[in-house]
C-alpha atoms as a PDB file:
ATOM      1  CA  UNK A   1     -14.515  65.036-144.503  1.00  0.00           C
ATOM      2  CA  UNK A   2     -15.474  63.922-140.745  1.00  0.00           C
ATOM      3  CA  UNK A   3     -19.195  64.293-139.809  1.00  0.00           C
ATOM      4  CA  UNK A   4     -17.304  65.332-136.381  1.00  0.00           C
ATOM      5  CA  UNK A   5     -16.026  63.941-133.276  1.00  0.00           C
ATOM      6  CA  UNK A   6     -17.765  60.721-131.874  1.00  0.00           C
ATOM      7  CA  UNK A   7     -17.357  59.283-128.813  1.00  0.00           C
ATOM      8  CA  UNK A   8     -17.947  55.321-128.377  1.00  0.00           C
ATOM      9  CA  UNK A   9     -18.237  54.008-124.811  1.00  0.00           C
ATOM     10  CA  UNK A  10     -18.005  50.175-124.413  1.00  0.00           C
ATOM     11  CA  UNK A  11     -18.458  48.073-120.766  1.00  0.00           C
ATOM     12  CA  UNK A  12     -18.339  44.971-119.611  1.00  0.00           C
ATOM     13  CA  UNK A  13     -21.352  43.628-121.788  1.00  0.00           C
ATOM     14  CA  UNK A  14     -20.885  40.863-123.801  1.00  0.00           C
ATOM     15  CA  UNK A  15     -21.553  42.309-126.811  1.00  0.00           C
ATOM     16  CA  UNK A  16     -18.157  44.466-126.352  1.00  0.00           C
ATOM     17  CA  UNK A  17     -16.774  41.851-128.094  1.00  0.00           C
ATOM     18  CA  UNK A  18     -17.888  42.754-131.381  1.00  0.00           C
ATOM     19  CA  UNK A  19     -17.168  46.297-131.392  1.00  0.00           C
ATOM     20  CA  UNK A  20     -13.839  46.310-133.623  1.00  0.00           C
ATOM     21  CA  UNK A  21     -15.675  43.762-136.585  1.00  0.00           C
ATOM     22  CA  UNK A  22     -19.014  45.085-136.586  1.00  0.00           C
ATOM     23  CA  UNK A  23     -19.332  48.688-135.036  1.00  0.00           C
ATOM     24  CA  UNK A  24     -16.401  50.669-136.117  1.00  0.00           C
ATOM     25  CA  UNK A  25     -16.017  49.480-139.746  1.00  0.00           C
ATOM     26  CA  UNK A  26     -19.415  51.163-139.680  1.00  0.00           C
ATOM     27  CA  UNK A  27     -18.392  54.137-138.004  1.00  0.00           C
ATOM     28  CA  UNK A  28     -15.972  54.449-140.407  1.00  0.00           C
ATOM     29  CA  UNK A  29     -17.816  54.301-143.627  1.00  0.00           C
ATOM     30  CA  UNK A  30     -19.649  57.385-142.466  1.00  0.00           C
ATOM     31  CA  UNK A  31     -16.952  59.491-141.713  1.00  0.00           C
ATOM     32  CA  UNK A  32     -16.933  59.917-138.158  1.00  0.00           C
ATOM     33  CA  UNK A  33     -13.492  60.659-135.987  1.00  0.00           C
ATOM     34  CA  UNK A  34     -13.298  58.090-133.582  1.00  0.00           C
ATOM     35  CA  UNK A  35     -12.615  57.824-129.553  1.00  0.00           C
ATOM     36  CA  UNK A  36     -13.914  55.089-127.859  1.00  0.00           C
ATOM     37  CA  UNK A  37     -13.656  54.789-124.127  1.00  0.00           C
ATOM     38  CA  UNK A  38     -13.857  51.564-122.418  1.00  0.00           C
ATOM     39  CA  UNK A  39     -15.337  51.097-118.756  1.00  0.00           C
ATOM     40  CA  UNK A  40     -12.998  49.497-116.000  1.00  0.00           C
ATOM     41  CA  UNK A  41     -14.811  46.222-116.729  1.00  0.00           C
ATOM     42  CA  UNK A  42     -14.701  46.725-120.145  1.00  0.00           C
ATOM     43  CA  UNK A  43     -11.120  46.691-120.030  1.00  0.00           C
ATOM     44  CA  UNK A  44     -10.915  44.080-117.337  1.00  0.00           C
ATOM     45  CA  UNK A  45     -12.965  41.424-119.416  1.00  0.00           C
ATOM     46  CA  UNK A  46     -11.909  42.086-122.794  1.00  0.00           C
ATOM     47  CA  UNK A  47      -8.177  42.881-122.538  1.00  0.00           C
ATOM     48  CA  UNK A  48      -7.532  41.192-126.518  1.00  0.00           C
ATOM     49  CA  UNK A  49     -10.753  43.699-127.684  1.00  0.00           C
ATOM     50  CA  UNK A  50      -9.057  46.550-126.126  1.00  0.00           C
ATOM     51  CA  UNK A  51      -6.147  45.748-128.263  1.00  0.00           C
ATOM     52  CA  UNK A  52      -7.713  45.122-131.664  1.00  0.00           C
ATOM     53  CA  UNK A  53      -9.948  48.579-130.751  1.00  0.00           C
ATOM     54  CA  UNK A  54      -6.445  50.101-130.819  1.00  0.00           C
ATOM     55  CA  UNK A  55      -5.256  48.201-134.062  1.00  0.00           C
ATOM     56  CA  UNK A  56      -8.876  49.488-135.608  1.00  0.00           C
ATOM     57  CA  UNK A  57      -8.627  53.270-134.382  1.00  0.00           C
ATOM     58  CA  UNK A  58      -4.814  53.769-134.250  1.00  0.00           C
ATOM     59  CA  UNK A  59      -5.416  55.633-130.839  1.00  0.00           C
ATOM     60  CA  UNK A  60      -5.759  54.366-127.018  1.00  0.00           C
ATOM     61  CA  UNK A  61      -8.943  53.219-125.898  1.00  0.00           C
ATOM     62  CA  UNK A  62      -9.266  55.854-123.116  1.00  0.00           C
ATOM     63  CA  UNK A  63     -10.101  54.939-119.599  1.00  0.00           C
ATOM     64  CA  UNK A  64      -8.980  57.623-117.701  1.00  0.00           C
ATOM     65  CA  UNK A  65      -8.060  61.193-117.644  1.00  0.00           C
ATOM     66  CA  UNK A  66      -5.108  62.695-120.517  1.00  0.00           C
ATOM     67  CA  UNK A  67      -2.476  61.959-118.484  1.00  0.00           C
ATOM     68  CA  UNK A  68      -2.597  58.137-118.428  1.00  0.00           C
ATOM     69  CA  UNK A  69      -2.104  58.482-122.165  1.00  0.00           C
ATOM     70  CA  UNK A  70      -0.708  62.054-122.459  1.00  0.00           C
ATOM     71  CA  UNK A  71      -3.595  63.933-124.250  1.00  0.00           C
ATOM     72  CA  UNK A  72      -7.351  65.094-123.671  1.00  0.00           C
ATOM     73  CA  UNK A  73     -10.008  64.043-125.900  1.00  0.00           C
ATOM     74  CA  UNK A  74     -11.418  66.758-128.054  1.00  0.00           C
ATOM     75  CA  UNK A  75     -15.067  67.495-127.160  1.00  0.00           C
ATOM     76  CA  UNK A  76     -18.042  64.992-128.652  1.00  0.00           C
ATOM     77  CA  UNK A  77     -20.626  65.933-131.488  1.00  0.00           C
ATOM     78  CA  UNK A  78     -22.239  62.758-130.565  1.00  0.00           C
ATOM     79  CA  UNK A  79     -21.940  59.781-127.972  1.00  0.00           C
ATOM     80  CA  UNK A  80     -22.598  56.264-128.580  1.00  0.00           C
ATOM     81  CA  UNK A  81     -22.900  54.045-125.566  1.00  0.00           C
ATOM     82  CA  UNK A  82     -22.856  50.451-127.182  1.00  0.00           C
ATOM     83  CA  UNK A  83     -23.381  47.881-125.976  1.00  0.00           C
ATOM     84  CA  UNK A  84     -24.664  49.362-122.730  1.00  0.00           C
ATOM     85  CA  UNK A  85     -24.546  47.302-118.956  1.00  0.00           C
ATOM     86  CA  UNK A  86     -26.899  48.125-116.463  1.00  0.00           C
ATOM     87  CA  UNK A  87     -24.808  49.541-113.943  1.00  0.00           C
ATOM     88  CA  UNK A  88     -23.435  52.089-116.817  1.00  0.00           C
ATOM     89  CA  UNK A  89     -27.385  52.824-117.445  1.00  0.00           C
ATOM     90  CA  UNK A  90     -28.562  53.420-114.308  1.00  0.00           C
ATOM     91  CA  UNK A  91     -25.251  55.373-113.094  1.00  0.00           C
ATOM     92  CA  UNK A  92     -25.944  57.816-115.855  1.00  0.00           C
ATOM     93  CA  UNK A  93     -29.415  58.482-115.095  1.00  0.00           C
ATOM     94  CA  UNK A  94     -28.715  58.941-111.613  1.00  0.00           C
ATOM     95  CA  UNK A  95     -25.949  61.290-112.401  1.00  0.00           C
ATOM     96  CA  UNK A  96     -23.194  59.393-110.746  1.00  0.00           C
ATOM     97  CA  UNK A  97     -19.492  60.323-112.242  1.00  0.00           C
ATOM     98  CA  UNK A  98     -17.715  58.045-109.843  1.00  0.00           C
ATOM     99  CA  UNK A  99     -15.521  56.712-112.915  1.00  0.00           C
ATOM    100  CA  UNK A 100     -13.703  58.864-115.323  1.00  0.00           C
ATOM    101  CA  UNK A 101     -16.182  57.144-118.336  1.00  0.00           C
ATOM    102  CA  UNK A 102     -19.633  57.771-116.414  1.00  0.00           C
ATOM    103  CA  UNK A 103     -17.749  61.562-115.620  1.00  0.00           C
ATOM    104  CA  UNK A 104     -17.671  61.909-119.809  1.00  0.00           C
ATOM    105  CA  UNK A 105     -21.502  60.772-119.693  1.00  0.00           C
ATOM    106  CA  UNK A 106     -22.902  63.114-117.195  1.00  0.00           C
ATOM    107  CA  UNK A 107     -21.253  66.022-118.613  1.00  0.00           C
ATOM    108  CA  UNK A 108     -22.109  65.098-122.208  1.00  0.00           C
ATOM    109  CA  UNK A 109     -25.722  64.879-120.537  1.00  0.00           C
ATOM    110  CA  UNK A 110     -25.683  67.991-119.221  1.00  0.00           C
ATOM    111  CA  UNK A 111     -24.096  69.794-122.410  1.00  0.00           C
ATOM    112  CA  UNK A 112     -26.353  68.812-124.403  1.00  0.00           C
ATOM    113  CA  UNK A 113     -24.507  66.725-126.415  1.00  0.00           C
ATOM    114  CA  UNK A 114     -26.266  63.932-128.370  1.00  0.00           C
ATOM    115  CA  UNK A 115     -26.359  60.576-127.038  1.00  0.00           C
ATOM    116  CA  UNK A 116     -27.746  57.240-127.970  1.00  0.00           C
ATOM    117  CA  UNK A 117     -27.546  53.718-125.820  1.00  0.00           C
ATOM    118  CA  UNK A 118     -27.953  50.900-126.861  1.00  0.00           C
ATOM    119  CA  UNK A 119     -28.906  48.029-123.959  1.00  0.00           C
ATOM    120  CA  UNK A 120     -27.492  45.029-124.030  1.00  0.00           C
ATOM    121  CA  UNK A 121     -28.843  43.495-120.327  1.00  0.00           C
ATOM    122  CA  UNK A 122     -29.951  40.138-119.012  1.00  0.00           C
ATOM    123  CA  UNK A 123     -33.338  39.767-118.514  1.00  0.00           C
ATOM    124  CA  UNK A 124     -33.247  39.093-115.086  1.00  0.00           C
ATOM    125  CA  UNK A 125     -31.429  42.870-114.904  1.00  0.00           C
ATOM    126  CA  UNK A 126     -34.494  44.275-116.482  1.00  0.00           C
ATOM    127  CA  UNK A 127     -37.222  43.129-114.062  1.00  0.00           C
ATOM    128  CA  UNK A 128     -35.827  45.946-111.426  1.00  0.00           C
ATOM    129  CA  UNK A 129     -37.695  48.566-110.972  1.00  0.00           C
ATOM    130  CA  UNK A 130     -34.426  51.124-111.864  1.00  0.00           C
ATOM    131  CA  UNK A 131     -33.807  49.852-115.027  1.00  0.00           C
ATOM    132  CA  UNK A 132     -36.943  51.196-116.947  1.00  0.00           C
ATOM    133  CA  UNK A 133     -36.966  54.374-114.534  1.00  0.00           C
ATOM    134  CA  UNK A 134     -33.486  54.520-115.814  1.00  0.00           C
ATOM    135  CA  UNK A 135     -33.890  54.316-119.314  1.00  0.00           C
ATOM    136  CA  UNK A 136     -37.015  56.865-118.591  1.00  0.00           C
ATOM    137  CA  UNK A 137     -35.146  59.703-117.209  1.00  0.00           C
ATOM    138  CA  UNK A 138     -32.759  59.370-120.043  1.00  0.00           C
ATOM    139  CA  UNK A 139     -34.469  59.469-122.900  1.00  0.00           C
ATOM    140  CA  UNK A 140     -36.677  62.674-120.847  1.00  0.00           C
ATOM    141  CA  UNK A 141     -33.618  64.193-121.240  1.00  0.00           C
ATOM    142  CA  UNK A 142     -33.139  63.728-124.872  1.00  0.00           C
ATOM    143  CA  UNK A 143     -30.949  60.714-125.119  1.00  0.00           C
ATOM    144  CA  UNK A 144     -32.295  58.125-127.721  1.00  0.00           C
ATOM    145  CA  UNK A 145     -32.546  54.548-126.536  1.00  0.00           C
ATOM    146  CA  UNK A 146     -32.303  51.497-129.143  1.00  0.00           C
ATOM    147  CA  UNK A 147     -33.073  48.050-127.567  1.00  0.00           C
ATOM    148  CA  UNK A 148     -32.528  45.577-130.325  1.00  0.00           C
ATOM    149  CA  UNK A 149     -34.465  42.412-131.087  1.00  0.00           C
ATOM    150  CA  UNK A 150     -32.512  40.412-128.746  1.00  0.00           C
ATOM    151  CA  UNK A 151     -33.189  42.417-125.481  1.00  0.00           C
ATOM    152  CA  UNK A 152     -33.056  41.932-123.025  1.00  0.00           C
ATOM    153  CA  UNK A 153     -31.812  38.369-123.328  1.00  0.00           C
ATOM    154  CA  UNK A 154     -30.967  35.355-121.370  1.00  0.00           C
ATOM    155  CA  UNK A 155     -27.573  34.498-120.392  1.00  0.00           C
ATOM    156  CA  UNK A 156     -25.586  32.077-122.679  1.00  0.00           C
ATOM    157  CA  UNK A 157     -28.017  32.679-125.863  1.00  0.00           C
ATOM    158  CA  UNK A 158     -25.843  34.805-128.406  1.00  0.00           C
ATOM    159  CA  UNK A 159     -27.726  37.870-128.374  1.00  0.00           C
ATOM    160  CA  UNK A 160     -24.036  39.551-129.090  1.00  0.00           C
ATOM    161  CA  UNK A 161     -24.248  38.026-132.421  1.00  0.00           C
ATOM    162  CA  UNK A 162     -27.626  40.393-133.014  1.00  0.00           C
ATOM    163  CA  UNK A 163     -26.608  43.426-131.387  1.00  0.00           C
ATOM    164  CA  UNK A 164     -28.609  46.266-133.508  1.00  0.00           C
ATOM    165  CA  UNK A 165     -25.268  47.709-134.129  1.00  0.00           C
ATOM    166  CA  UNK A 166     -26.432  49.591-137.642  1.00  0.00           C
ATOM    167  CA  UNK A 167     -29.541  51.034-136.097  1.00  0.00           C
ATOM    168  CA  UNK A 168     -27.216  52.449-132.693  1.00  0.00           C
ATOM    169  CA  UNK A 169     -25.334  54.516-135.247  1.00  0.00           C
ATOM    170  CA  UNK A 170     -28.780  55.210-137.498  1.00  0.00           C
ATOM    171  CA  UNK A 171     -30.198  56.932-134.590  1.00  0.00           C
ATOM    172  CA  UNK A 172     -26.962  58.761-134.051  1.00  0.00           C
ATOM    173  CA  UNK A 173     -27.867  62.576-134.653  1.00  0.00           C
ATOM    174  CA  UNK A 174     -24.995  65.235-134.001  1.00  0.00           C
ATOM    175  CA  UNK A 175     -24.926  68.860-133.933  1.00  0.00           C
ATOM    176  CA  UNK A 176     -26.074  71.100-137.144  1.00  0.00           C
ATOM    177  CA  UNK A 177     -27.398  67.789-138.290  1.00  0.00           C
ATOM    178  CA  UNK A 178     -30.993  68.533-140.240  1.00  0.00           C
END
């Protein structure tokens, strides 16, 4: 039985590399049904992750609208973004749906739907002034932020390798959940 429909948005953090080993094994163990949709730079930087997403899921990793791959997504119980860039943070608080991913965001924002993010930023990211006014307005509006024990880090230091992958999906609460 599927605890519902989750969505997983990935982007061009580092971390993205991960996803198909250590997130969605996880994801699967509890019973979710899987979409994950990958930002342009996602896709861009990753192009072998994309593929082994696919392998993982058996479905496209979406990154645009149905008819790039023929069908629309059914609606979320829940939204993951992991691991979440900057620009994909503060676009989202700002409300900006200039990209068909940050278009799923804000309207998953404003339906409602449950959300968690989980940064993954350089430090140097963090020291402007938008970032924590970012993160602010989100979790105002109900979404639940997880920074993990290696954020923000420095470049070239393997925080991917201690993502907080388990506690992402721990704080992952959907719709007629208790």
């Amino acid at each position: 039985m599927s605890l519902g429909v989750l969505y997983v948005v990935i982007t061009g953090a580092g971390a993205t590399r991960n996803v198909p080993v250590d997130f969605l094994p996880l994801i699967a163990e509890r019973g979710w049904d899987v979409h994950v949709l990958a930002t342009e730079q996602a896709t861009a930087s990753f192009p072998e992750t994309m593929t082994r997403i696919e392998a993982v899921t058996g479905r496209p990793v979406r990154t645009d609208f149905h008819t790039s791959v023929g069908y629309s997504l059914p609606d979320p119980d829940a939204v993951v973004v992991a691991p979440a860039s900057y620009n994909t943070i503060t676009k989202m608080a700002l409300g900006i749906a200039d990209t068909y991913v940050l278009t799923r965001l804000v309207e998953q924002v404003g339906r409602g739907v449950p959300i968690v993010v989980g940064p993954y930023i350089n430090e140097k990211f963090t020291r402007h002034p938008t970032y924590q006014r970012s993160l602010d307005a989100l979790a105002e509006w109900g979404v639940r932020i997880v920074i993990g024990p290696g954020e923000p880090h420095q470049s070239g230091v393997g925080a991917a390798e201690i993502f907080p992958w388990r506690e992402v999906l721990d704080a992952v609460h959907f719709r007629g959940a208790q």
